[in-house]
N, C-alpha and C. Protein backbone atom coordinates (compact mmCIF):
# COMPACT_ATOMS: atom_id res chain seq x y z
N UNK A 1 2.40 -33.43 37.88
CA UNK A 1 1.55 -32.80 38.86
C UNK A 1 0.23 -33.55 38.94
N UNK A 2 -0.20 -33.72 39.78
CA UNK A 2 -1.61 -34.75 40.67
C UNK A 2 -2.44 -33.20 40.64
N UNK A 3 -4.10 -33.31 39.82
CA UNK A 3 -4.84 -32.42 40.26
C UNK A 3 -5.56 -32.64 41.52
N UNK A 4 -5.51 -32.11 42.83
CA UNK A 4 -6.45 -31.93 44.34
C UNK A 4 -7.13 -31.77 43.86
N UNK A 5 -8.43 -31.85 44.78
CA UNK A 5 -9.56 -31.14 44.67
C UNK A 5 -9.59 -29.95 44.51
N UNK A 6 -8.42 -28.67 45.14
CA UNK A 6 -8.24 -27.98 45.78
C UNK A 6 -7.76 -27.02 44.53
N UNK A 7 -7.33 -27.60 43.81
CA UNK A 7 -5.95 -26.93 42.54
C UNK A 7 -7.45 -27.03 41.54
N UNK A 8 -8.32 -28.21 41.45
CA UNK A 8 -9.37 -27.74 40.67
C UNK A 8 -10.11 -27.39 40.81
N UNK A 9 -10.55 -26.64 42.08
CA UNK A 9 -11.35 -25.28 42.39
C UNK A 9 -10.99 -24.15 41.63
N UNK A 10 -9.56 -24.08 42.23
CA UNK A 10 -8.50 -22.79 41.82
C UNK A 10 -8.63 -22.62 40.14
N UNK A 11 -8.40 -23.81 40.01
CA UNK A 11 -8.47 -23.99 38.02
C UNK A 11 -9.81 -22.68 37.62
N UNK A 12 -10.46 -24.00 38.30
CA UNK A 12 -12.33 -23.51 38.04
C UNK A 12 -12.57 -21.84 38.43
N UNK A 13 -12.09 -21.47 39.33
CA UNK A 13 -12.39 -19.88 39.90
C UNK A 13 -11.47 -19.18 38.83
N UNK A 14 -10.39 -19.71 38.12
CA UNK A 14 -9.47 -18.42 37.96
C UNK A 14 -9.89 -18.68 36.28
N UNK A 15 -10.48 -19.56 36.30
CA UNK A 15 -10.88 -20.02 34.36
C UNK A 15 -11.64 -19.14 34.30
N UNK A 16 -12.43 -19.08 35.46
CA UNK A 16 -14.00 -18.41 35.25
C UNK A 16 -14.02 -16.47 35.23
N UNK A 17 -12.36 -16.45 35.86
CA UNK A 17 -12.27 -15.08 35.69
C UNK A 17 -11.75 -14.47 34.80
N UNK A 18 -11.21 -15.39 33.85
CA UNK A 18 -10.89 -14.89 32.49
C UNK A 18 -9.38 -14.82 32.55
N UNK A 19 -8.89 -15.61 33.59
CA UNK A 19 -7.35 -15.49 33.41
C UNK A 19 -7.11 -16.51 32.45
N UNK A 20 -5.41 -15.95 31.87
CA UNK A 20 -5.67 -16.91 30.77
C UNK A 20 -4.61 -18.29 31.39
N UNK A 21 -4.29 -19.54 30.39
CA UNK A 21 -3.92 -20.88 30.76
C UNK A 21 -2.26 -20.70 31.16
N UNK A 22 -1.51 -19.54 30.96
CA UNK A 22 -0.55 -19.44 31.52
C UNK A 22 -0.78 -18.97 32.54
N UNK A 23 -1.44 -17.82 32.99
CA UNK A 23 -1.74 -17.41 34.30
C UNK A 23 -1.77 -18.19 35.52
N UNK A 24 -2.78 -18.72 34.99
CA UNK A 24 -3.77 -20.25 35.65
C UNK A 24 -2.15 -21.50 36.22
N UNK A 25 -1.22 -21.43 34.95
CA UNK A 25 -0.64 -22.39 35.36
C UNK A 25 0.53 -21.84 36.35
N UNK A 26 1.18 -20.35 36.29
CA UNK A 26 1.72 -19.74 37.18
C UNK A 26 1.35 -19.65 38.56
N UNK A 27 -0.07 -19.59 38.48
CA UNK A 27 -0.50 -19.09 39.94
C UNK A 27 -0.90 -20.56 40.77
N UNK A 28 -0.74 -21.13 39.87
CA UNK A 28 -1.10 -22.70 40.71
C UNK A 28 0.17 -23.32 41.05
N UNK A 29 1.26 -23.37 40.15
CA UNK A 29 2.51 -23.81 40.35
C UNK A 29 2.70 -24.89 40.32
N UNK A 30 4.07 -25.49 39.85
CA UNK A 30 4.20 -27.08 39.48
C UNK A 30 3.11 -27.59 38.51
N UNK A 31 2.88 -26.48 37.39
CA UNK A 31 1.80 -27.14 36.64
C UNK A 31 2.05 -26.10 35.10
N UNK A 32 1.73 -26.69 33.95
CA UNK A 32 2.38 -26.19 32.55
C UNK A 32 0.71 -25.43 31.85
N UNK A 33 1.04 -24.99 31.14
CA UNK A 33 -0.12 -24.45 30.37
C UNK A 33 -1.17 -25.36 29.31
N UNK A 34 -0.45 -26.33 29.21
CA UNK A 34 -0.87 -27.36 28.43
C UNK A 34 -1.67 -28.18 29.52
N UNK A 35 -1.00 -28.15 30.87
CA UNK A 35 -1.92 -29.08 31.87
C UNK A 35 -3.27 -28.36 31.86
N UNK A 36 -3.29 -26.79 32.14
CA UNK A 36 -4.05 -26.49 32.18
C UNK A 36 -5.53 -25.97 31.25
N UNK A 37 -4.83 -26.27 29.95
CA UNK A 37 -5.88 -26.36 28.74
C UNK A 37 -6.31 -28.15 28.71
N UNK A 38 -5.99 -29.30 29.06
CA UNK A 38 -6.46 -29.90 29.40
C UNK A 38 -7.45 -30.61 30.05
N UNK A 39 -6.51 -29.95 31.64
CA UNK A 39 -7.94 -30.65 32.17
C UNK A 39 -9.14 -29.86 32.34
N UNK A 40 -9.05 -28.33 31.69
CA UNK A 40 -9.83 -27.70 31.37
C UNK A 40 -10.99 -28.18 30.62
N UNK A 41 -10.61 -28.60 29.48
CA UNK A 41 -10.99 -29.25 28.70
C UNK A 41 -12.00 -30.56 29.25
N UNK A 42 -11.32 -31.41 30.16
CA UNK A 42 -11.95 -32.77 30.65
C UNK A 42 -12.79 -32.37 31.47
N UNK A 43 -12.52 -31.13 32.09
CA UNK A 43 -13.82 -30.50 32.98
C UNK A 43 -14.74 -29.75 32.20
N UNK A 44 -14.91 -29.42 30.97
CA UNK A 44 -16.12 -29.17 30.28
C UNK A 44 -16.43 -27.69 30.54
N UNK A 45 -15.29 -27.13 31.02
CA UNK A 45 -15.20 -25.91 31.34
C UNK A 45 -15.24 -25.36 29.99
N UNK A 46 -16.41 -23.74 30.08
CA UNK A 46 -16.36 -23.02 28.74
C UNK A 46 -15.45 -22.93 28.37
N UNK A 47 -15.76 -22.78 26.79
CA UNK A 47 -14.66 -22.69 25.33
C UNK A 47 -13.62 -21.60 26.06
N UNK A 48 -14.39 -21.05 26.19
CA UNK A 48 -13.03 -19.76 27.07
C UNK A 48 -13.66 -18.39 27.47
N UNK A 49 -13.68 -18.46 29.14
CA UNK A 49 -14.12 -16.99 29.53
C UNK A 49 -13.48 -16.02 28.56
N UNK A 50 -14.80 -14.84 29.21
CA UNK A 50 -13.64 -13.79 27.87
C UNK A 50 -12.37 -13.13 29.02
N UNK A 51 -10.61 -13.30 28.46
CA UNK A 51 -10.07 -12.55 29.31
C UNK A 51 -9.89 -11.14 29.67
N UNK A 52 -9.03 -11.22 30.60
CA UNK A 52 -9.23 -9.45 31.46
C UNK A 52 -8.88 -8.51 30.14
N UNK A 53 -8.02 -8.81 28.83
CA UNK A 53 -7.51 -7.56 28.05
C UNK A 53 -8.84 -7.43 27.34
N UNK A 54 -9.38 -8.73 26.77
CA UNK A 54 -10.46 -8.56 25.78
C UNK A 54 -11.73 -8.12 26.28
N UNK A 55 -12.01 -8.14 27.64
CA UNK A 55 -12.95 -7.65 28.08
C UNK A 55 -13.03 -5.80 28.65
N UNK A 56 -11.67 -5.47 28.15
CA UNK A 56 -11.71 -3.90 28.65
C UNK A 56 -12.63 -3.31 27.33
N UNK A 57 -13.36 -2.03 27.59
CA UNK A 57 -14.31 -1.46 26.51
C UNK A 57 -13.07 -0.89 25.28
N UNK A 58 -13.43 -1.50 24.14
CA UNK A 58 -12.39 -1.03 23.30
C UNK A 58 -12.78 0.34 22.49
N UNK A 59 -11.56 1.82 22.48
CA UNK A 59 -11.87 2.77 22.53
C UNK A 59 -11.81 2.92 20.73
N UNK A 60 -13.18 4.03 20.64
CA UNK A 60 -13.00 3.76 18.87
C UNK A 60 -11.66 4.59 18.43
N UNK A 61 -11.29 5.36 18.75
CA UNK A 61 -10.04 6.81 18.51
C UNK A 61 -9.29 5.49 18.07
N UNK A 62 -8.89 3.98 18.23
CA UNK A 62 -7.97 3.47 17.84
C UNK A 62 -7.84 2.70 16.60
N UNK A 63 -9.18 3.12 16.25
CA UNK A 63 -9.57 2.38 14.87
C UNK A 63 -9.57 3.95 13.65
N UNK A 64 -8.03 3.70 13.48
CA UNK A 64 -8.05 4.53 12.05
C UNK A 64 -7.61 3.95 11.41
N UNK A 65 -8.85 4.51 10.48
CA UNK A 65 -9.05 3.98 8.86
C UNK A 65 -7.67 4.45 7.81
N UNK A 66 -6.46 3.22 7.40
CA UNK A 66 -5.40 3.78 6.41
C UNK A 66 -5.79 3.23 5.50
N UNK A 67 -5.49 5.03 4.54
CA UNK A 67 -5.59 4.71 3.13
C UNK A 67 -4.02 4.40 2.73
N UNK A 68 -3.93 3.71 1.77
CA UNK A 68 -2.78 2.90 1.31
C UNK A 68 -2.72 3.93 0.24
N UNK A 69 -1.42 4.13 -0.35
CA UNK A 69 -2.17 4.84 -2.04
C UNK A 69 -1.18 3.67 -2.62
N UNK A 70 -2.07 3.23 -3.88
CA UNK A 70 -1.47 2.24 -4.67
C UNK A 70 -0.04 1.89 -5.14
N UNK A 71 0.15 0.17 -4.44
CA UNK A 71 1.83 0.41 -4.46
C UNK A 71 1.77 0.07 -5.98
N UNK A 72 3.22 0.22 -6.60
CA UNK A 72 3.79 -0.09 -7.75
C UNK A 72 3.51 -1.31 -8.13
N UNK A 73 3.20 -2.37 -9.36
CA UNK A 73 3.00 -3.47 -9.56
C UNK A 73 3.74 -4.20 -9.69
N UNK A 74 4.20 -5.38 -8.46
CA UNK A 74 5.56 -5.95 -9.38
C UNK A 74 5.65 -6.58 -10.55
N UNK A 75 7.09 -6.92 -10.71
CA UNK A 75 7.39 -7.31 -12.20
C UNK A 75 6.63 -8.94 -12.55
N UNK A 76 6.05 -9.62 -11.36
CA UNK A 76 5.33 -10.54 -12.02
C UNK A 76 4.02 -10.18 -11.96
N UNK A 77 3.37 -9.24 -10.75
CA UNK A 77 2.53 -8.70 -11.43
C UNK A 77 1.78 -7.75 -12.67
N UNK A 78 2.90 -7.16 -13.32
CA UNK A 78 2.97 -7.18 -14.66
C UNK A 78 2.73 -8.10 -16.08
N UNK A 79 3.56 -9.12 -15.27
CA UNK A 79 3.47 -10.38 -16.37
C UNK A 79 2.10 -10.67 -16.20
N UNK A 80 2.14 -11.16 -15.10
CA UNK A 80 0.48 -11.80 -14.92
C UNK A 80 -1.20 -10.85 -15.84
N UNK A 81 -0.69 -9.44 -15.94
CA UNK A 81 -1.42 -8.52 -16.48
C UNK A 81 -1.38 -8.46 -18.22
N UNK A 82 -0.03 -8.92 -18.44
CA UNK A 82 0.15 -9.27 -19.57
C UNK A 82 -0.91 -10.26 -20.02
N UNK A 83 -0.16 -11.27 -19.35
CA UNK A 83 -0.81 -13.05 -19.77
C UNK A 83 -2.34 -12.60 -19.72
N UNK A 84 -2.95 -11.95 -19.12
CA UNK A 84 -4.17 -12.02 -19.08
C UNK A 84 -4.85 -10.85 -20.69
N UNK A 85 -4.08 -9.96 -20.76
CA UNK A 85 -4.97 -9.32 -21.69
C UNK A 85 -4.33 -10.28 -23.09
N UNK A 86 -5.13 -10.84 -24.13
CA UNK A 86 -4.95 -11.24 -24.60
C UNK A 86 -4.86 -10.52 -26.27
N UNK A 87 -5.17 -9.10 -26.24
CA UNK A 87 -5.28 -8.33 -27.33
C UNK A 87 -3.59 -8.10 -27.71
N UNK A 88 -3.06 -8.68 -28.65
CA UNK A 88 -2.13 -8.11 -29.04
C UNK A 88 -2.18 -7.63 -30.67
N UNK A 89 -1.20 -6.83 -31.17
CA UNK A 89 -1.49 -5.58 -32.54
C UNK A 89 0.02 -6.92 -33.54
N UNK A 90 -0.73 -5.82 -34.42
CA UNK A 90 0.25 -6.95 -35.73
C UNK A 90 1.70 -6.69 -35.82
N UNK A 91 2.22 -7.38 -36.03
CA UNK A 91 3.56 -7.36 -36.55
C UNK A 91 4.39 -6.09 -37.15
N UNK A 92 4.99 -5.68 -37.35
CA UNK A 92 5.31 -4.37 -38.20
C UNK A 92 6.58 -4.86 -37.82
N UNK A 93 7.18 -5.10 -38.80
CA UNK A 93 8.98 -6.04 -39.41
C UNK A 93 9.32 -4.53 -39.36
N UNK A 94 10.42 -4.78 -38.66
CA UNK A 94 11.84 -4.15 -39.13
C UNK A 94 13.11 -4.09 -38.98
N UNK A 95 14.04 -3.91 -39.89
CA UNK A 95 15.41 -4.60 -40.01
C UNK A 95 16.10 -3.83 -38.35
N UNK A 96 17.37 -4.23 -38.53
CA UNK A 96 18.16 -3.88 -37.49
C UNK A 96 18.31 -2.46 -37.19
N UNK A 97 18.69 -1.71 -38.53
CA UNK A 97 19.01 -0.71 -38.63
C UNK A 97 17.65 0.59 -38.45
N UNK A 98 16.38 -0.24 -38.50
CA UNK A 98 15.54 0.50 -37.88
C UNK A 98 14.36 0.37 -36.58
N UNK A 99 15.71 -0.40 -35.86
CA UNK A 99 15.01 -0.80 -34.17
C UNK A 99 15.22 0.88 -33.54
N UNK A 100 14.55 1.02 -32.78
CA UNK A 100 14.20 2.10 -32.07
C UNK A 100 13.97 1.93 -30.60
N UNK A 101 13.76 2.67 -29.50
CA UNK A 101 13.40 2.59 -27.99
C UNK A 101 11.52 2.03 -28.25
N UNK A 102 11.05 2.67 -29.59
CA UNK A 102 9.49 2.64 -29.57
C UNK A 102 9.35 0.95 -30.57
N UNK A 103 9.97 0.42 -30.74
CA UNK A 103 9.95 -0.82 -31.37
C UNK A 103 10.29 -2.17 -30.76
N UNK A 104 9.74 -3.10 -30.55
CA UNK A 104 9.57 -4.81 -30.04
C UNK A 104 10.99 -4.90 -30.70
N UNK A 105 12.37 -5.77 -29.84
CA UNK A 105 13.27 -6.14 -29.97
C UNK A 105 13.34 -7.52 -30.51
N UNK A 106 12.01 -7.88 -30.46
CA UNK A 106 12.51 -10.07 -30.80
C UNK A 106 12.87 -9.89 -31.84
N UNK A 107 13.77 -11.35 -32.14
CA UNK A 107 13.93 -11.33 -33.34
C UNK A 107 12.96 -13.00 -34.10
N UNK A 108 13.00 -12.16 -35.25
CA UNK A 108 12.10 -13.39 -35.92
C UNK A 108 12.55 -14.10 -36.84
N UNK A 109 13.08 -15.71 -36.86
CA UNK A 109 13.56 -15.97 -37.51
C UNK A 109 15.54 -16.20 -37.59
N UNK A 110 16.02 -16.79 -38.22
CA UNK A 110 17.75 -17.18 -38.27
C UNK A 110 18.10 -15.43 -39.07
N UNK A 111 19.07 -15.01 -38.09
CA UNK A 111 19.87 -13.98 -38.69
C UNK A 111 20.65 -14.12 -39.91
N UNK A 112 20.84 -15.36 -40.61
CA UNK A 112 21.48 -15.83 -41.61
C UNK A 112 20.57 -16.04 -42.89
N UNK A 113 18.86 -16.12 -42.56
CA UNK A 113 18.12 -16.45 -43.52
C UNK A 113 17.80 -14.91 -44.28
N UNK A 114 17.21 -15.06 -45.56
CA UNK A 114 16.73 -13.76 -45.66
C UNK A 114 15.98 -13.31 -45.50
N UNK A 115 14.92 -13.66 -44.71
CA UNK A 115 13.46 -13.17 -44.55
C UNK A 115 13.56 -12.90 -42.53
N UNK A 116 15.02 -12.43 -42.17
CA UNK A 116 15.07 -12.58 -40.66
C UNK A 116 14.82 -10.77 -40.70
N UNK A 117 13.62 -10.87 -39.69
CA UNK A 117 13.55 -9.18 -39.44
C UNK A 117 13.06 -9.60 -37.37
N UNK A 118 13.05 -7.84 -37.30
CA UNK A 118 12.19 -8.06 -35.83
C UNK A 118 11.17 -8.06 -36.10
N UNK A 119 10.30 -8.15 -34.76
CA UNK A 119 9.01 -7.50 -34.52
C UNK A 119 8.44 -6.29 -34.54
N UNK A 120 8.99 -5.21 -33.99
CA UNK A 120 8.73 -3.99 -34.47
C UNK A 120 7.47 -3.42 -33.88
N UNK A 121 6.96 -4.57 -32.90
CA UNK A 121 5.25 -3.91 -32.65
C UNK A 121 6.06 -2.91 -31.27
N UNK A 122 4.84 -2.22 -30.69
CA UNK A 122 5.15 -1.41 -29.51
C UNK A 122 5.39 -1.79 -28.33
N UNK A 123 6.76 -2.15 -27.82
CA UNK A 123 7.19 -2.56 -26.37
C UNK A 123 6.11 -2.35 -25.74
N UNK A 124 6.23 -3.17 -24.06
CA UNK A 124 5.15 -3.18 -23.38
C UNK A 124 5.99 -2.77 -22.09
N UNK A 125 6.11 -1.50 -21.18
CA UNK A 125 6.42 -0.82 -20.34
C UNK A 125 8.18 -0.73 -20.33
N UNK A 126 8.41 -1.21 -19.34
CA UNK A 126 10.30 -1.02 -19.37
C UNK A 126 10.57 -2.62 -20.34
N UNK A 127 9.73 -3.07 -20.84
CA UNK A 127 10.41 -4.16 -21.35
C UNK A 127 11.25 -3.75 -22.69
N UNK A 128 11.84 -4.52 -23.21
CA UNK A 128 12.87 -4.23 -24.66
C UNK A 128 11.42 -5.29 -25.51
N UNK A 129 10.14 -5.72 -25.26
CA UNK A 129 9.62 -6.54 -25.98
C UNK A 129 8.31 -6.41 -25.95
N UNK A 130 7.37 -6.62 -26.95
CA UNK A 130 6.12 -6.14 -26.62
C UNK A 130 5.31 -6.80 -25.98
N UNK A 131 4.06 -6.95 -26.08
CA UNK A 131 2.84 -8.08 -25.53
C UNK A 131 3.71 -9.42 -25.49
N UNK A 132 3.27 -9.77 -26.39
CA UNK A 132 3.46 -11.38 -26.86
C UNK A 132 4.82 -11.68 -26.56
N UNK A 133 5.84 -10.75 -26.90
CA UNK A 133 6.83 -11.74 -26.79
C UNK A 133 7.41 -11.64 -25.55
N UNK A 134 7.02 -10.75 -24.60
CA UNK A 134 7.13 -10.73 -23.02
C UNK A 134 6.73 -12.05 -22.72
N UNK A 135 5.69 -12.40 -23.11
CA UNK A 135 5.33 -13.62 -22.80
C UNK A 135 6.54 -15.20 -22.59
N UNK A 136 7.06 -14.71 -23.89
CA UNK A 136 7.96 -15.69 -24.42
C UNK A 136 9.28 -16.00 -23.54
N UNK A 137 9.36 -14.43 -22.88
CA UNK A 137 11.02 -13.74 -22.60
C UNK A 137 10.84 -14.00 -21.05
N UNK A 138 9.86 -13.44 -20.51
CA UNK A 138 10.04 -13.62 -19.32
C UNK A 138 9.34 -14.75 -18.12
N UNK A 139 9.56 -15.66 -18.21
CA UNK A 139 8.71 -16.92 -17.49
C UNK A 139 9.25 -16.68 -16.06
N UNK A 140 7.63 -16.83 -15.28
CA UNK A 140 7.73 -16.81 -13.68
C UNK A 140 9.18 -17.78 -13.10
N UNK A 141 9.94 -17.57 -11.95
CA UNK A 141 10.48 -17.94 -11.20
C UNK A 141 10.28 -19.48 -11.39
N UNK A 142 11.38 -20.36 -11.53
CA UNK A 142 11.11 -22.01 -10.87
C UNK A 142 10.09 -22.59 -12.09
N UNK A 143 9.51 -21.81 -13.15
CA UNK A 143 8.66 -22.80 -13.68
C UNK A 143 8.96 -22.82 -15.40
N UNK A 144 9.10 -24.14 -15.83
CA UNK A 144 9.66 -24.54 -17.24
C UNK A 144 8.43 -24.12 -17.79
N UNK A 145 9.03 -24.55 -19.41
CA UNK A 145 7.95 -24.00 -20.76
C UNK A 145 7.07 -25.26 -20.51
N UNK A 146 7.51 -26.61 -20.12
CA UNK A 146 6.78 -27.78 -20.09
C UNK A 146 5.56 -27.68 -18.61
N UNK A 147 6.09 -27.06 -17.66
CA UNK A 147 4.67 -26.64 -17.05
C UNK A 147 3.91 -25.21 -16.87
N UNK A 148 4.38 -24.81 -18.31
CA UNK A 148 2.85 -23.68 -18.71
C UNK A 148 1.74 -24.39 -18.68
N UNK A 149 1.81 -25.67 -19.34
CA UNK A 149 0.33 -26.24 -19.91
C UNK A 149 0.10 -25.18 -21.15
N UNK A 150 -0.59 -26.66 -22.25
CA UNK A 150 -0.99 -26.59 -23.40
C UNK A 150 -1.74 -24.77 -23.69
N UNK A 151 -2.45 -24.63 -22.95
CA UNK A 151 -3.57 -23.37 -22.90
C UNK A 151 -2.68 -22.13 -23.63
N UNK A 152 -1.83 -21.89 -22.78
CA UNK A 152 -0.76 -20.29 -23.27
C UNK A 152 -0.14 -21.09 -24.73
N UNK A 153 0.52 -21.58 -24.72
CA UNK A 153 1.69 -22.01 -25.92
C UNK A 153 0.19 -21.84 -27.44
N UNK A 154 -0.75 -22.45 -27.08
CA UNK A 154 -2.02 -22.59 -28.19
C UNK A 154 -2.16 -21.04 -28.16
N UNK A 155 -2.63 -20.31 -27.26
CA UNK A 155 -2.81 -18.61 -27.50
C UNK A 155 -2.31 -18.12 -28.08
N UNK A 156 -1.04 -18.43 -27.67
CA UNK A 156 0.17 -17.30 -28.37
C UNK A 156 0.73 -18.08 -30.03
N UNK A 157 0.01 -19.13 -29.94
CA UNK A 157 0.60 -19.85 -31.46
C UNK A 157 -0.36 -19.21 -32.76
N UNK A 158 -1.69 -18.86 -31.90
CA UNK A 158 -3.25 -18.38 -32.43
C UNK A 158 -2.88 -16.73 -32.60
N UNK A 159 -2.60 -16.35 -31.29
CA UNK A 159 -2.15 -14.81 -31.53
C UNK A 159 -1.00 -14.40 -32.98
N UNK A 160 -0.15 -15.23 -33.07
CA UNK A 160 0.78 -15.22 -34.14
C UNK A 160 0.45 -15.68 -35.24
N UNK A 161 -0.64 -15.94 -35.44
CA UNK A 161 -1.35 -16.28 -36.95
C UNK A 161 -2.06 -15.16 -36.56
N UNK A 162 -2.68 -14.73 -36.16
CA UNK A 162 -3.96 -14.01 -36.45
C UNK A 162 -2.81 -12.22 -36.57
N UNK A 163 -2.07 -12.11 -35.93
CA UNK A 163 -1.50 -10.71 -35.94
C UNK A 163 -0.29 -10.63 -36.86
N UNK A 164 0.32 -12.00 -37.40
CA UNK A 164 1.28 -11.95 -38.48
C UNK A 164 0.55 -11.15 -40.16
């Protein structure tokens, strides 16, 4: 399409009325929306009248305020709540025969050695495992132990001296 003089009047009058660049390119015809953000453009024509919807008075009745009530946290936002509190409680061993629903499932150590017990500290929500070893058990989606980075593996090596 060749702009007339005539088609960039039309441009110019219907820019200026806030129609928008499809409009503009409908009502002119034989011409795309892209032509008409163009030579819009090369004509230095404002950033953009305001159009006919945005210029109606907007009524407040449509601005209600929703309260959300707090969704559930997902299961990596859990983890992530984990990883962050860094307080975990000591050890409290105990054999097989006295695992419980209220007792940390890891196990510590070769089932064959004699010094193999669990953990025994207090699970941490629906997990079967507490603080720390959630840590261990459940790693985010897609990402290896080799890109934790040094930072966690040192915590939790520090946490296990200091709470053993």
């Amino acid at each position: 399409m060749s702009w007339t003089n005539e088609k960039v009047e039309k441009l110019k009058e219907l820019w200026s009325k806030g129609h928008t660049a499809s409009q503009i390119a409908e009502m002119l015809g034989d011409t795309t929306r892209n032509a008409v953000i163009g030579k819009a453009h090369r004509l230095n024509l404002e950033a953009r009248a305001p159009s006919k919807q945005s210029s109606l008075p907007k009524s407040r009745e449509n601005k209600h305020i929703i309260k959300r009530s707090p969704a559930p946290m997902s299961r990596k936002a859990k983890f992530q709540s984990i990883l962050l509190d860094k307080n975990f409680e000591a050890e409290n061993p105990k054999s097989l025969e006295e695992l419980t629903e209220e007792t940390c499932k890891w196990p510590i150590g070769h089932p064959n050695e004699e010094k193999f017990y669990f953990c025994g500290r207090k699970p941490e929500g629906d997990f079967p495992y507490c603080k720390l070893h959630v840590l261990y058990a459940f790693q985010p989606k897609n990402q290896k132990e080799d890109d934790l980075g040094d930072e966690i593996p040192e915590l939790i090596e520090k946490k296990i001296k200091s709470a053993g």
